[in-house]
Protein backbone atom coordinates (compact mmCIF):
# COMPACT_ATOMS: atom_id res chain seq x y z
CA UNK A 1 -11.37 47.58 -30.01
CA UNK A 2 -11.96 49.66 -26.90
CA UNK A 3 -15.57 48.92 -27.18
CA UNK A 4 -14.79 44.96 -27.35
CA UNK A 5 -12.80 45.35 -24.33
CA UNK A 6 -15.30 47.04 -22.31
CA UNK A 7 -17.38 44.33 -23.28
CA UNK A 8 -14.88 41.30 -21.92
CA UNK A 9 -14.70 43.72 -18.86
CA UNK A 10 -18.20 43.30 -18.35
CA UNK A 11 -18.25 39.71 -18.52
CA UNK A 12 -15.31 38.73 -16.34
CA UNK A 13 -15.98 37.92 -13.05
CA UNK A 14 -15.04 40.38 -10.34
CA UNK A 15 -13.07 39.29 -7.71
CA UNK A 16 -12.78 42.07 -5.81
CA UNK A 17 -15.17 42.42 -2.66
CA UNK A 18 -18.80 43.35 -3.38
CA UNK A 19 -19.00 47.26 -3.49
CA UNK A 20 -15.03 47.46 -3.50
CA UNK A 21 -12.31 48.22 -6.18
CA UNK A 22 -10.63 45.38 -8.13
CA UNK A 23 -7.62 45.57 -6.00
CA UNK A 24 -9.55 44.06 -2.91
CA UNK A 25 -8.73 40.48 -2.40
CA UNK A 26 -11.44 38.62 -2.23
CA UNK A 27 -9.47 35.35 -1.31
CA UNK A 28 -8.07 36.45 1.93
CA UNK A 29 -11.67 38.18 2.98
CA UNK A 30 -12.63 34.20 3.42
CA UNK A 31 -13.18 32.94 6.76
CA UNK A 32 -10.23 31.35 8.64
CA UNK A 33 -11.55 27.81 8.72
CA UNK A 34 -11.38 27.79 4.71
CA UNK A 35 -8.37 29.53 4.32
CA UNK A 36 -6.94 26.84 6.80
CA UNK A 37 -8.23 24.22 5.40
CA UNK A 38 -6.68 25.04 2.00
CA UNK A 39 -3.70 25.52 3.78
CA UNK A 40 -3.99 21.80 5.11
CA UNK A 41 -4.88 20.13 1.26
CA UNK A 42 -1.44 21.14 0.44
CA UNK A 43 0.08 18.78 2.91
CA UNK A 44 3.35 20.72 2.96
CA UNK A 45 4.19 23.57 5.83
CA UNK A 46 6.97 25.16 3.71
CA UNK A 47 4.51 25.37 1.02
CA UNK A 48 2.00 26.35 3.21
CA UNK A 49 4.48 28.90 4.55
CA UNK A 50 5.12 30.43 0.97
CA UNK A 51 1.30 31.64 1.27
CA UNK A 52 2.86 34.17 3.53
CA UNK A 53 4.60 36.41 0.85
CA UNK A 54 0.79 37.09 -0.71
CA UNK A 55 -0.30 39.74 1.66
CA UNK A 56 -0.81 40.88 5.47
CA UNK A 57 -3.89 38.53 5.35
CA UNK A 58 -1.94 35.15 5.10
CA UNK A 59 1.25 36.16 7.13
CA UNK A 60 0.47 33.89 10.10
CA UNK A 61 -2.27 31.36 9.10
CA UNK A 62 0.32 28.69 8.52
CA UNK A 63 1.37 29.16 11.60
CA UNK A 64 -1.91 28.39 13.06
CA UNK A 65 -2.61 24.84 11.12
CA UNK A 66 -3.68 21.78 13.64
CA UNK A 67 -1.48 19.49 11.13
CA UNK A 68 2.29 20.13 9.99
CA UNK A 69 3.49 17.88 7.39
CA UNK A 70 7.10 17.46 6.37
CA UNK A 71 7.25 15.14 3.24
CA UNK A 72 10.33 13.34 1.90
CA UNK A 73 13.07 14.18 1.98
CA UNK A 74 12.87 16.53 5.35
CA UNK A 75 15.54 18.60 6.85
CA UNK A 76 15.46 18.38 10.68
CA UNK A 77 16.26 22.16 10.68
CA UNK A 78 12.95 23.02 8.80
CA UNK A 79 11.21 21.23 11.78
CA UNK A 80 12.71 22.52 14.53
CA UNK A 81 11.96 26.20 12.75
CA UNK A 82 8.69 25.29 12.29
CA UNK A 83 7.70 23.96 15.77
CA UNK A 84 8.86 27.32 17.18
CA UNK A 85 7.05 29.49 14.70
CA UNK A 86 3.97 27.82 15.36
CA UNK A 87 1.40 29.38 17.15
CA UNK A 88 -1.82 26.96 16.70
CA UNK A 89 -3.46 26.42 20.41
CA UNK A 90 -2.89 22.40 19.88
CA UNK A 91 -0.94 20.69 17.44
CA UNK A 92 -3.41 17.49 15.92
CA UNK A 93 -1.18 15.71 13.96
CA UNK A 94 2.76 15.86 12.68
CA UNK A 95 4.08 14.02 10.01
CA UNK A 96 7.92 13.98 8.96
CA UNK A 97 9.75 11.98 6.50
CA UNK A 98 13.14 12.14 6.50
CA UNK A 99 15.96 9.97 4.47
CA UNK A 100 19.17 8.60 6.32
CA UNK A 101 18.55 11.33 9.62
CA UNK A 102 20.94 10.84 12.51
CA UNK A 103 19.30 10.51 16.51
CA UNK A 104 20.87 14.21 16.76
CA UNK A 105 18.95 15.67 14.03
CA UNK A 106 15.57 14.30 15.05
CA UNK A 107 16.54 15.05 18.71
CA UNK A 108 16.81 18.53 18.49
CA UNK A 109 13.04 19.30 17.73
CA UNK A 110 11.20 15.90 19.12
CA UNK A 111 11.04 17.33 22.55
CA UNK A 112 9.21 20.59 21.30
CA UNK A 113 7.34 18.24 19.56
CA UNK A 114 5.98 16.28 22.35
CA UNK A 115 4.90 18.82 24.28
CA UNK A 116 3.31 20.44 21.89
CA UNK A 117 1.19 17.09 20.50
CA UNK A 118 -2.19 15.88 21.13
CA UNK A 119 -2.76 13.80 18.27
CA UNK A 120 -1.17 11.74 15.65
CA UNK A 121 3.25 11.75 15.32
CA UNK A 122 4.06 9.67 11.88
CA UNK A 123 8.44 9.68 11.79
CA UNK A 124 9.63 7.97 9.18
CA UNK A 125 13.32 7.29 8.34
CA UNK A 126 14.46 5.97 5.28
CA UNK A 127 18.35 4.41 6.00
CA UNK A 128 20.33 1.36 5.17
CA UNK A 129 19.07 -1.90 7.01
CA UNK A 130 22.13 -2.92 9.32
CA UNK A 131 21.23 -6.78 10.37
CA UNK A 132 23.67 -7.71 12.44
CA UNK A 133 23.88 -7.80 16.12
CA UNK A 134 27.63 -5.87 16.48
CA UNK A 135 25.73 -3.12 13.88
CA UNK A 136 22.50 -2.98 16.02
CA UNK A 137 24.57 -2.19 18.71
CA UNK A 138 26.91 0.65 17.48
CA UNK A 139 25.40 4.09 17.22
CA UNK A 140 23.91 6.47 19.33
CA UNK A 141 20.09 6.32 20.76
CA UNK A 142 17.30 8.32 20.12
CA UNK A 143 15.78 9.57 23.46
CA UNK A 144 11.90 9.18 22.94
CA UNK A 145 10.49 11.54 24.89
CA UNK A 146 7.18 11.34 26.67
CA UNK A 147 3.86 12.15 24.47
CA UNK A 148 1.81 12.56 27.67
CA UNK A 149 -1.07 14.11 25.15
CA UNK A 150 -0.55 11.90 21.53
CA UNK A 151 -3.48 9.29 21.03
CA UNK A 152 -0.91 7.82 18.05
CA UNK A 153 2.74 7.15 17.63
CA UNK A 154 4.48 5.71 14.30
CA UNK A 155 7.78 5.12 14.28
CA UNK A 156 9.86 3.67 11.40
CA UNK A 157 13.70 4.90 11.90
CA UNK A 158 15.72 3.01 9.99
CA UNK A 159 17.56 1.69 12.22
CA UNK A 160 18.53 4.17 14.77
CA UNK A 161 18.71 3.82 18.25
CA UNK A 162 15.70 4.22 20.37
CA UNK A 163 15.87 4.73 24.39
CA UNK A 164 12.29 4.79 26.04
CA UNK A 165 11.89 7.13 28.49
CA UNK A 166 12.05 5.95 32.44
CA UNK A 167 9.71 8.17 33.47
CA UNK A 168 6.23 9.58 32.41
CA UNK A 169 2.61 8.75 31.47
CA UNK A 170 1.54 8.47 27.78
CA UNK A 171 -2.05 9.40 29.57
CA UNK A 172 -3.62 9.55 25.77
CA UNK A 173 -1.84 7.10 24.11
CA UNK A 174 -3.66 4.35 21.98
CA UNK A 175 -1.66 3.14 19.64
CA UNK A 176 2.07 2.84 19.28
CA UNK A 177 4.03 1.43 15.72
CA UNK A 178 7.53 1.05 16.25
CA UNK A 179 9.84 -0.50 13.40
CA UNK A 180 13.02 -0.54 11.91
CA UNK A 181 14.43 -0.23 16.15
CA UNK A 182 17.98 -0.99 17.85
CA UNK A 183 16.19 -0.57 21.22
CA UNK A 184 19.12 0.97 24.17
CA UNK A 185 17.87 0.95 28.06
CA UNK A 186 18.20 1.50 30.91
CA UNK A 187 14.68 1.15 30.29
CA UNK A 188 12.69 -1.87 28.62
CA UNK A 189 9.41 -1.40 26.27
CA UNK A 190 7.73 -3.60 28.36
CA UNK A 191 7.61 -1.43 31.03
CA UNK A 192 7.55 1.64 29.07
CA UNK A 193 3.98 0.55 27.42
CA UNK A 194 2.58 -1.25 30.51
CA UNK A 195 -0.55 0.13 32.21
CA UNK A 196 1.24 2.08 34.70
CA UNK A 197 2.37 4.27 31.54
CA UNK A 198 0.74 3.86 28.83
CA UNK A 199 -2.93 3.46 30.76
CA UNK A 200 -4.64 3.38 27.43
CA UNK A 201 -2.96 1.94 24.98
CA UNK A 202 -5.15 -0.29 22.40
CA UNK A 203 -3.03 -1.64 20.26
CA UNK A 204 1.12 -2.04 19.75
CA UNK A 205 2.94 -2.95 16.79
CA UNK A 206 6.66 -3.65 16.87
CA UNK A 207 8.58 -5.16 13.68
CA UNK A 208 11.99 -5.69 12.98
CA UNK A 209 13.68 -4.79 16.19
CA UNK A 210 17.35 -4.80 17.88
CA UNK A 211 17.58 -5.08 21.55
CA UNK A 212 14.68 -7.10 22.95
CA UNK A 213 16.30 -9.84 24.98
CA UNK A 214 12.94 -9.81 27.12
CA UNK A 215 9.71 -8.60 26.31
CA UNK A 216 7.51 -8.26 29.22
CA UNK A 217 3.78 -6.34 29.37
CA UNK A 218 1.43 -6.06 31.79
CA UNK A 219 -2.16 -4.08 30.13
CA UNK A 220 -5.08 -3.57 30.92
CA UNK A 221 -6.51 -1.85 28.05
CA UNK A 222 -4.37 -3.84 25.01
CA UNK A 223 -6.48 -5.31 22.55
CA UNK A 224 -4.03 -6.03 19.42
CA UNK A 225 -0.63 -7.03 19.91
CA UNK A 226 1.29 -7.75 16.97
CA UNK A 227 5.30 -8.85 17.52
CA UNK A 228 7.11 -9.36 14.06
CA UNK A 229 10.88 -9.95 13.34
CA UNK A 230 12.25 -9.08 17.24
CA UNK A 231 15.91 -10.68 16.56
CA UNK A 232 16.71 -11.12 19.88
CA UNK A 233 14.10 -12.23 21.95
CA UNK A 234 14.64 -14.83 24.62
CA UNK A 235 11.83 -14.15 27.13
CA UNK A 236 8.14 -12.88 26.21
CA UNK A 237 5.57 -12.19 29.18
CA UNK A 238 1.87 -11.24 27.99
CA UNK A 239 -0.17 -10.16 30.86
CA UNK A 240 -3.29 -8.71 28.89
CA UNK A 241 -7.14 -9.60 30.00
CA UNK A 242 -8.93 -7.09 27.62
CA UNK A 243 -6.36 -8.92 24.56
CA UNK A 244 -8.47 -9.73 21.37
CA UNK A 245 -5.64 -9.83 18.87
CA UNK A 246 -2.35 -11.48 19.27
CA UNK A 247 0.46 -12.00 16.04
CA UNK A 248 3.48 -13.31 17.26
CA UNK A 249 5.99 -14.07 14.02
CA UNK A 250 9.70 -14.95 13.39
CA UNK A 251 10.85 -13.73 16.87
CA UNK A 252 12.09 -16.93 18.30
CA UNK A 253 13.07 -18.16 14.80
CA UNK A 254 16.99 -17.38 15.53
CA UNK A 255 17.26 -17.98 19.02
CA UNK A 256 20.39 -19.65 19.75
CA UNK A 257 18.66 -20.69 23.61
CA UNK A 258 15.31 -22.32 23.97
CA UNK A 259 12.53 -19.09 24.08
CA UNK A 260 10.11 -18.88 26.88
CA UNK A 261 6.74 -17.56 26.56
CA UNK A 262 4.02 -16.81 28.81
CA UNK A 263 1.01 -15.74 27.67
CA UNK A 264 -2.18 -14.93 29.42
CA UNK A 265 -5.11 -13.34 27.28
CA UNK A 266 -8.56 -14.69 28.44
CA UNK A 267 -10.37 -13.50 25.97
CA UNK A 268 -8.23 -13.79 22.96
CA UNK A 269 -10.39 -14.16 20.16
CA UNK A 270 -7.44 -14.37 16.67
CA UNK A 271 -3.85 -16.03 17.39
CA UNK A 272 -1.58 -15.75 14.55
CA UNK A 273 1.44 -17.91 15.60
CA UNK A 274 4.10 -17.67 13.25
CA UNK A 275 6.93 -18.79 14.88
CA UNK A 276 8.61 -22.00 16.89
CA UNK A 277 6.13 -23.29 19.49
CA UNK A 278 7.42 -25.91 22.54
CA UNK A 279 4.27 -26.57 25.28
CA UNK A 280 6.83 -27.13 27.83
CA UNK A 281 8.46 -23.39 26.96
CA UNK A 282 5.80 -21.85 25.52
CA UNK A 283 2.64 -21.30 27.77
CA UNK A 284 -0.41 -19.75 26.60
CA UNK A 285 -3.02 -20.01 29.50
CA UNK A 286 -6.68 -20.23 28.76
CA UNK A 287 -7.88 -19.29 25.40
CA UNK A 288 -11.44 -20.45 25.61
CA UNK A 289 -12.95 -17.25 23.18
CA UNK A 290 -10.53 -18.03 20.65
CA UNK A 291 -12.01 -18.11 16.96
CA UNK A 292 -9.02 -18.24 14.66
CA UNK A 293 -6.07 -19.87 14.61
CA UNK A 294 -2.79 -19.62 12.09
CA UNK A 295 0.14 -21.79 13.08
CA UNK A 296 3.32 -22.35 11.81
CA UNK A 297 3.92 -23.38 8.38
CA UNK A 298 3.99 -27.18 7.63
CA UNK A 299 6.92 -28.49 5.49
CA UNK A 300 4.80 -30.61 3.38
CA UNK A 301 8.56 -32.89 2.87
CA UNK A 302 11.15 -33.04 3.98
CA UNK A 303 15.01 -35.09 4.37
CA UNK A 304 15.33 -35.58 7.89
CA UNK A 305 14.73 -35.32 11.35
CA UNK A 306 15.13 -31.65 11.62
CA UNK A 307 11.73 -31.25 8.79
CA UNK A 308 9.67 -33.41 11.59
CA UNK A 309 11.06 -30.99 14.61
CA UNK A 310 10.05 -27.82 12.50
CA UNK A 311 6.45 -28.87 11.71
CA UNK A 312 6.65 -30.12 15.08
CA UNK A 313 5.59 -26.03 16.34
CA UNK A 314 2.25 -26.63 13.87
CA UNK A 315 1.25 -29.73 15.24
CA UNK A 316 1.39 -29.40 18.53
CA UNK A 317 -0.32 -25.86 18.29
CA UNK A 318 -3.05 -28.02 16.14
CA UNK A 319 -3.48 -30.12 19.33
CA UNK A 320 -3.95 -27.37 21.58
CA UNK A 321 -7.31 -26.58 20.52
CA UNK A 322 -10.42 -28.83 20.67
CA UNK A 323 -13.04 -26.18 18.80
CA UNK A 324 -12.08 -22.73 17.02
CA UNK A 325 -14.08 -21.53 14.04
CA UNK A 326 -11.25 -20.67 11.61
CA UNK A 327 -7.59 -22.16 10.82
CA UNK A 328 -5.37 -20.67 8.18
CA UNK A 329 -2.50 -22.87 7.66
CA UNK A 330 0.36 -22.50 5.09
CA UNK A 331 1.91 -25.72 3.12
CA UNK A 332 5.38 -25.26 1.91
CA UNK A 333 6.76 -27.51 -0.74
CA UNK A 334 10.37 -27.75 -1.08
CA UNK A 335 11.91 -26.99 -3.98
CA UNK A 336 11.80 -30.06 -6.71
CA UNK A 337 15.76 -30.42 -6.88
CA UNK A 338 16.12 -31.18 -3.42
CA UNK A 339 16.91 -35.10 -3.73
CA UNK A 340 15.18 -37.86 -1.08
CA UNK A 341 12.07 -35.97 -0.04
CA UNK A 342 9.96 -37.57 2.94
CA UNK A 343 6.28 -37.03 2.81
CA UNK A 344 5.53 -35.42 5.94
CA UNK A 345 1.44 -34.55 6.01
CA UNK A 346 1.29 -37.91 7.82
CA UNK A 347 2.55 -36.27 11.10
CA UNK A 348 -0.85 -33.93 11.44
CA UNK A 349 -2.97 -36.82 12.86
CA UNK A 350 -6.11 -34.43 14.10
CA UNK A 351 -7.62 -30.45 13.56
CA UNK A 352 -9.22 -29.04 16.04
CA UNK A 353 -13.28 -28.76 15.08
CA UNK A 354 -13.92 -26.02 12.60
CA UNK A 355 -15.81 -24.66 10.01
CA UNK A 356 -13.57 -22.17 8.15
CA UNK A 357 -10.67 -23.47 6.74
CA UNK A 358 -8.05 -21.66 4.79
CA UNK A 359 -4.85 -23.19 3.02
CA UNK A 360 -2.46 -21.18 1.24
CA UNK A 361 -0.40 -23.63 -0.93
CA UNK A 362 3.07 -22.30 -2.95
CA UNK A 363 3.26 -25.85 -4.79
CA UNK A 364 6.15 -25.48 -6.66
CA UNK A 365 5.61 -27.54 -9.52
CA UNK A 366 4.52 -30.29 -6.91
CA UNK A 367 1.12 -31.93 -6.75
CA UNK A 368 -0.95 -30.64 -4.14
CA UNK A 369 -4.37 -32.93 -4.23
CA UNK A 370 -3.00 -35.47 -1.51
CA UNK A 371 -2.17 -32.89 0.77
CA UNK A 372 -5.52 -31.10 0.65
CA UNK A 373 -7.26 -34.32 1.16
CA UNK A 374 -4.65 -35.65 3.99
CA UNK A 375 -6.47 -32.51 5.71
CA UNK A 376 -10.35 -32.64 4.33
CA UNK A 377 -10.62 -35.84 5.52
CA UNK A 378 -9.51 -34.67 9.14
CA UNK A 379 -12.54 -31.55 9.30
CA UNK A 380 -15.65 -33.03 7.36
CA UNK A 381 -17.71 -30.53 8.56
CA UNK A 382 -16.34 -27.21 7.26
CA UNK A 383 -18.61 -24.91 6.22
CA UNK A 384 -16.10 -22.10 3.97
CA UNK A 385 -12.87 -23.54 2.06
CA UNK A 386 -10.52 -21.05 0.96
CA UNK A 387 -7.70 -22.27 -0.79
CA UNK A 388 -5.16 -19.47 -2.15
CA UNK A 389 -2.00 -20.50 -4.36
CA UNK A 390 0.94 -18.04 -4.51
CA UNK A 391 4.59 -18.18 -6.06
CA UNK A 392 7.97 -17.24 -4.73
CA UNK A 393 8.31 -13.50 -5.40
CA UNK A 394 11.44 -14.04 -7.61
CA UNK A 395 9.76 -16.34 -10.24
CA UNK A 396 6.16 -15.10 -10.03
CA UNK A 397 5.53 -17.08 -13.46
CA UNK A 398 7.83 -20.29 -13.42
CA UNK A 399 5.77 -23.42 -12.72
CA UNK A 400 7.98 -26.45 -14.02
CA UNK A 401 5.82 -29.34 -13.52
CA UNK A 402 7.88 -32.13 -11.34
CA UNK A 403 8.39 -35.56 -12.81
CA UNK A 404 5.63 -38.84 -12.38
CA UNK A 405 7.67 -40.46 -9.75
CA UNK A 406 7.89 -37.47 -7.61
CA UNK A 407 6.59 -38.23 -3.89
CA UNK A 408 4.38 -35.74 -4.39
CA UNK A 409 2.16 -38.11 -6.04
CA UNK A 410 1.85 -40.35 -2.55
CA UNK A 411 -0.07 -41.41 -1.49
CA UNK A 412 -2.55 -41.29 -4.32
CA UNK A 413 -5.72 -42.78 -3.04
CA UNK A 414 -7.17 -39.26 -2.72
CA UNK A 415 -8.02 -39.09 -6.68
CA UNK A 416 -10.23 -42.39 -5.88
CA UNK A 417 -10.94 -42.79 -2.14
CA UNK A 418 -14.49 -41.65 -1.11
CA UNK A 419 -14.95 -38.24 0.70
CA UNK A 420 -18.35 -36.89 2.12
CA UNK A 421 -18.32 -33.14 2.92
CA UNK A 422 -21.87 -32.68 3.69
CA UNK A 423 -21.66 -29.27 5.08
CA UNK A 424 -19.48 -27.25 2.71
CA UNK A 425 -21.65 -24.39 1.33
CA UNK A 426 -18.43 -21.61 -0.58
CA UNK A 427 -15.35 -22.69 -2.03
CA UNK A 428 -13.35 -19.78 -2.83
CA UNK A 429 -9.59 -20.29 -5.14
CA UNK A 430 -7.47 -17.95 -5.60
CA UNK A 431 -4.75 -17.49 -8.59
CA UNK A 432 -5.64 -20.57 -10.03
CA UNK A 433 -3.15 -21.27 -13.34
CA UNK A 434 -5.44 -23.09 -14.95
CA UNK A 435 -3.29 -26.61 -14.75
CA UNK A 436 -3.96 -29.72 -15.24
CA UNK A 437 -3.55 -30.61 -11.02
CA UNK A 438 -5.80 -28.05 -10.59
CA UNK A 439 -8.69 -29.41 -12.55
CA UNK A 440 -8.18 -32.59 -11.04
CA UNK A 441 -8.91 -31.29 -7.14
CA UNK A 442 -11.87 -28.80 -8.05
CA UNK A 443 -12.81 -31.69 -9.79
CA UNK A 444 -12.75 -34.18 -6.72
CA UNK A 445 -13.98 -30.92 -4.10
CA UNK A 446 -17.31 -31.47 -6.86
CA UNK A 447 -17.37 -35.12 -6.16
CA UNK A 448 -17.05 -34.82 -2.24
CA UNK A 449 -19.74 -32.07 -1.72
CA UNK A 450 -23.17 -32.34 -1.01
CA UNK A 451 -24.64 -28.96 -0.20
CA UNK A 452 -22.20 -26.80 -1.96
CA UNK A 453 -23.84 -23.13 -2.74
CA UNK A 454 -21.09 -21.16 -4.18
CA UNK A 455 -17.73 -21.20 -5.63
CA UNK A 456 -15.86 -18.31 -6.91
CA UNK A 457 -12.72 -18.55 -8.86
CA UNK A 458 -9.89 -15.96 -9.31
CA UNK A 459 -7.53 -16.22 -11.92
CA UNK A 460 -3.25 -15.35 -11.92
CA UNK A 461 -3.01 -12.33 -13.87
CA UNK A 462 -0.45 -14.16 -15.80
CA UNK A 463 -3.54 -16.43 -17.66
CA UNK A 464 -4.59 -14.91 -20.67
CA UNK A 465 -8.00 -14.89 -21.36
CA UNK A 466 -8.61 -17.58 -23.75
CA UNK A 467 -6.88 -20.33 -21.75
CA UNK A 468 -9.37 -18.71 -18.49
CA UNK A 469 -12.34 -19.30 -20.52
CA UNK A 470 -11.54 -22.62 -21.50
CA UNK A 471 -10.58 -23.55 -18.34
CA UNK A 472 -13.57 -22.16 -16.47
CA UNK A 473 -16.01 -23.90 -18.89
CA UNK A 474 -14.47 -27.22 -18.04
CA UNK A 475 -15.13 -26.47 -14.47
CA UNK A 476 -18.88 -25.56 -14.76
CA UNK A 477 -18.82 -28.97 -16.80
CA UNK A 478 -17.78 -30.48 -13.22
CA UNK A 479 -20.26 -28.92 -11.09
CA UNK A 480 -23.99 -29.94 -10.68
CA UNK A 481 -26.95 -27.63 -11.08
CA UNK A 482 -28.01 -24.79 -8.49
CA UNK A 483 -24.25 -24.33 -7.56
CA UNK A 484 -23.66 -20.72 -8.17
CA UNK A 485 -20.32 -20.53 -10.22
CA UNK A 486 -18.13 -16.85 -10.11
CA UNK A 487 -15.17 -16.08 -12.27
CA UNK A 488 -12.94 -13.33 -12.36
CA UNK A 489 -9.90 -13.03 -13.58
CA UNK A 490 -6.92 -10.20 -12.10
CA UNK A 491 -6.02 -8.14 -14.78
């Protein structure tokens, strides 16, 4: 036995330092940077800070990480500990999830924080979504204060109450998230993230915010603006020459006074306009680099006069533009129990001259083939058709076809009426169903091409495989030779 075990003791590894006994750690005789960046693969300082307890060697290395990160749930106490234990020379990134905090609790360590920072802040707050305007006003605020190092700020805070500071330069700032706001002054974003501030900020994201009655920037440097959900907005100034990006969506949507935009971006390249748009309210200055376009959705029917004054934003934003290169544009069919339905692709009369055009069509049990062609017809010369069919989230599967007399089915002189697309080279469909109306307007987009190259088809997950087999045999039956035909199906 003792003879066995000197064996096994020979054939163990030592891990004891070369020439020393075995009670020599050999881990902690590793250089700092590897120790450190162990440290940092465990993306958690209080585990991080349990490394201290395993000798003299590891006491203060957590204290010296570039990155502290404070995964959910968080307690603001840990943080503020944390920030005043640390020693590192710069602090490169700090990331804190918290659940339900209060403006208190994050403001007694954000200030540390921000002088401290010269990288990335992620806060995220995970709280109860208040909607309505008395809620979004109640509370107390959050007093950002001012990263005059941080490149990138993320805020998501459930809701709490955000004052930006009056004063300061974000000098290194380039990109700013804010979400999830009630948004108290004296002072206004606008000015807050304006050149004279925020002299190089690149790109600003704000979502579902409280407080934004006017929204007014003035940058130099901004190249991606993206506006989502701002409940209150009445007034929206965009003074941006270097802007390439611009996604304005559902902030005017619940305006009880006519909005007023000005917008001036010169070399605006992608405009994703997703909410109500007026030409006498809603001014958008010279555009002449823009590429892509995405309006409004279209109401495909409608009952009455209020259906024509919604689709009304997507039209006239069609007739803005003479020549862009892409146009994504959403068709929504109204549900099939809603009685005395007005066909309503009739009032887009003219598209602007492209080449990429992308539809995304919920049909609802409605037929879709007129409504594709109403627009085909209108852009000839499109090179790349992209036509994507989703569901509403809460019946992903239901599809109840809607009955033969259905207006849908008006007019129908697209299943017979002659179309020449003579330069369309890829069709791509995605989450086909494998339906009968389906079939029919692949099988007409094969009649009306010319030149066509490729086509690749993606199935719904929810079509088993035999019925996408079947389906995409009959579809290779449609097409001619030398068109290159891809399936795929999402599992």
């Amino acid at each position: 036995m003792e003879h066995c075990d000197g064996e096994n003791s020979a054939k163990r590894p030592n891990l004891s330092a070369a020439g020393g006994s075995d009670s020599e750690d050999r881990l902690s005789a590793l250089p700092d940077d590897v120790l450190m960046h162990t440290l940092l693969k465990l993306l958690d300082v209080a585990v991080a800070a349990r490394t201290s307890v395993l000798s003299s060697r590891w006491r203060r290395l957590w204290r010296l990480l570039p990155e502290l990160n404070f995964p959910f749930p968080s307690d603001p106490q840990h943080i503020r500990l944390a920030l005043t234990a640390h020693e590192a020379p710069a602090l490169h990134r700090l990331s804190v999830d918290f659940i339900d905090a209060t403006a208190e609790s994050v403001a007694a360590w954000l200030p540390m924080a921000a002088r401290r920072l010269s990288g990335d802040l992620l806060l995220i707050n995970t709280a109860p979504h208040n909607e309505t305007e008395d809620e979004a006003a109640e509370g107390g605020a959050l007093e950002l204060p001012c990263f005059e190092s941080a490149t990138s700020i993320h805020l998501e805070l459930g809701y709490l109450g955000l004052a930006v500071p009056p004063l300061g330069e974000f000098a290194g700032l380039t990109d700013l998230f804010l979400a999830f706001i009630k948004l108290h002054g004296p002072c206004e974003l606008g000015e807050a993230v304006s050149s004279l501030r925020c002299p190089s900020l690149q790109r600003l994201t704000v979502c579902d915010a409280w407080g934004m009655a006017n929204f007014n920037i003035h940058s130099e440097s901004l190249k991606q603006l993206k506006l989502i959900d701002l409940h209150q907005l009445q007034q929206l100034t965009v003074m941006t020459p270097a802007l390439v990006h611009l996604c304005v969506s559902s902030c005017f949507s619940s305006s009880h006074n006519q909005p007023v935009a000005n917008i001036s971006a010169p070399k605006l390249v992608s405009l994703d306009w997703g909410d109500h748009y007026d030409p006498r309210f809603t001014q958008l200055g010279k555009m002449e680099n823009l590429e892509c376009l995405s309006p409004y959705p279209f109401l495909v029917f409608g009952r009455d006069e209020s259906a024509h004054e919604l689709n009304s934003s997507c039209v006239s934003l069609l007739q803005r533009f003479e020549l862009i290169r892409s146009l994504s544009l959403t068709l929504i069919y109204v549900p099939q129990d809603i009685p005395n339905k007005q066909y309503l692709m009739e009032d887009i009369k003219r598209l602007p001259d492209l080449t990429h055009l992308t539809l995304y069509i919920n049909p609802q049990g409605h037929s879709f083939g007129a409504s594709v062609f109403h627009l085909l017809r209108m852009c000839t010369g499109v090179r790349n058709l992209v036509l994507k069919f989703y569901s509403t989230p809460h019946h992903p599967e239901a599809e109840t076809l809607c009955p033969s007399g259905c207006v849908c089915h008006q007019p129908p002189n697209w299943k017979t009426e002659q179309l020449v697309l003579n330069r369309l080279q890829e069709v791509e469909i995605w989450n086909l169903r494998a339906t009968e109306r389906e079939a029919a307007l692949v099988k007409r987009l094969f009649e009306w091409e010319t030149v066509l190259q490729k086509m690749t088809v993606t199935f719904h997950w929810s079509v088993n495989k035999s019925t996408a087999n079947k389906f995409w045999r009959m579809l290779r039956n449609f097409s001619r030779p030398g068109i290159r035909m891809l399936g795929r199906r999402v599992a």
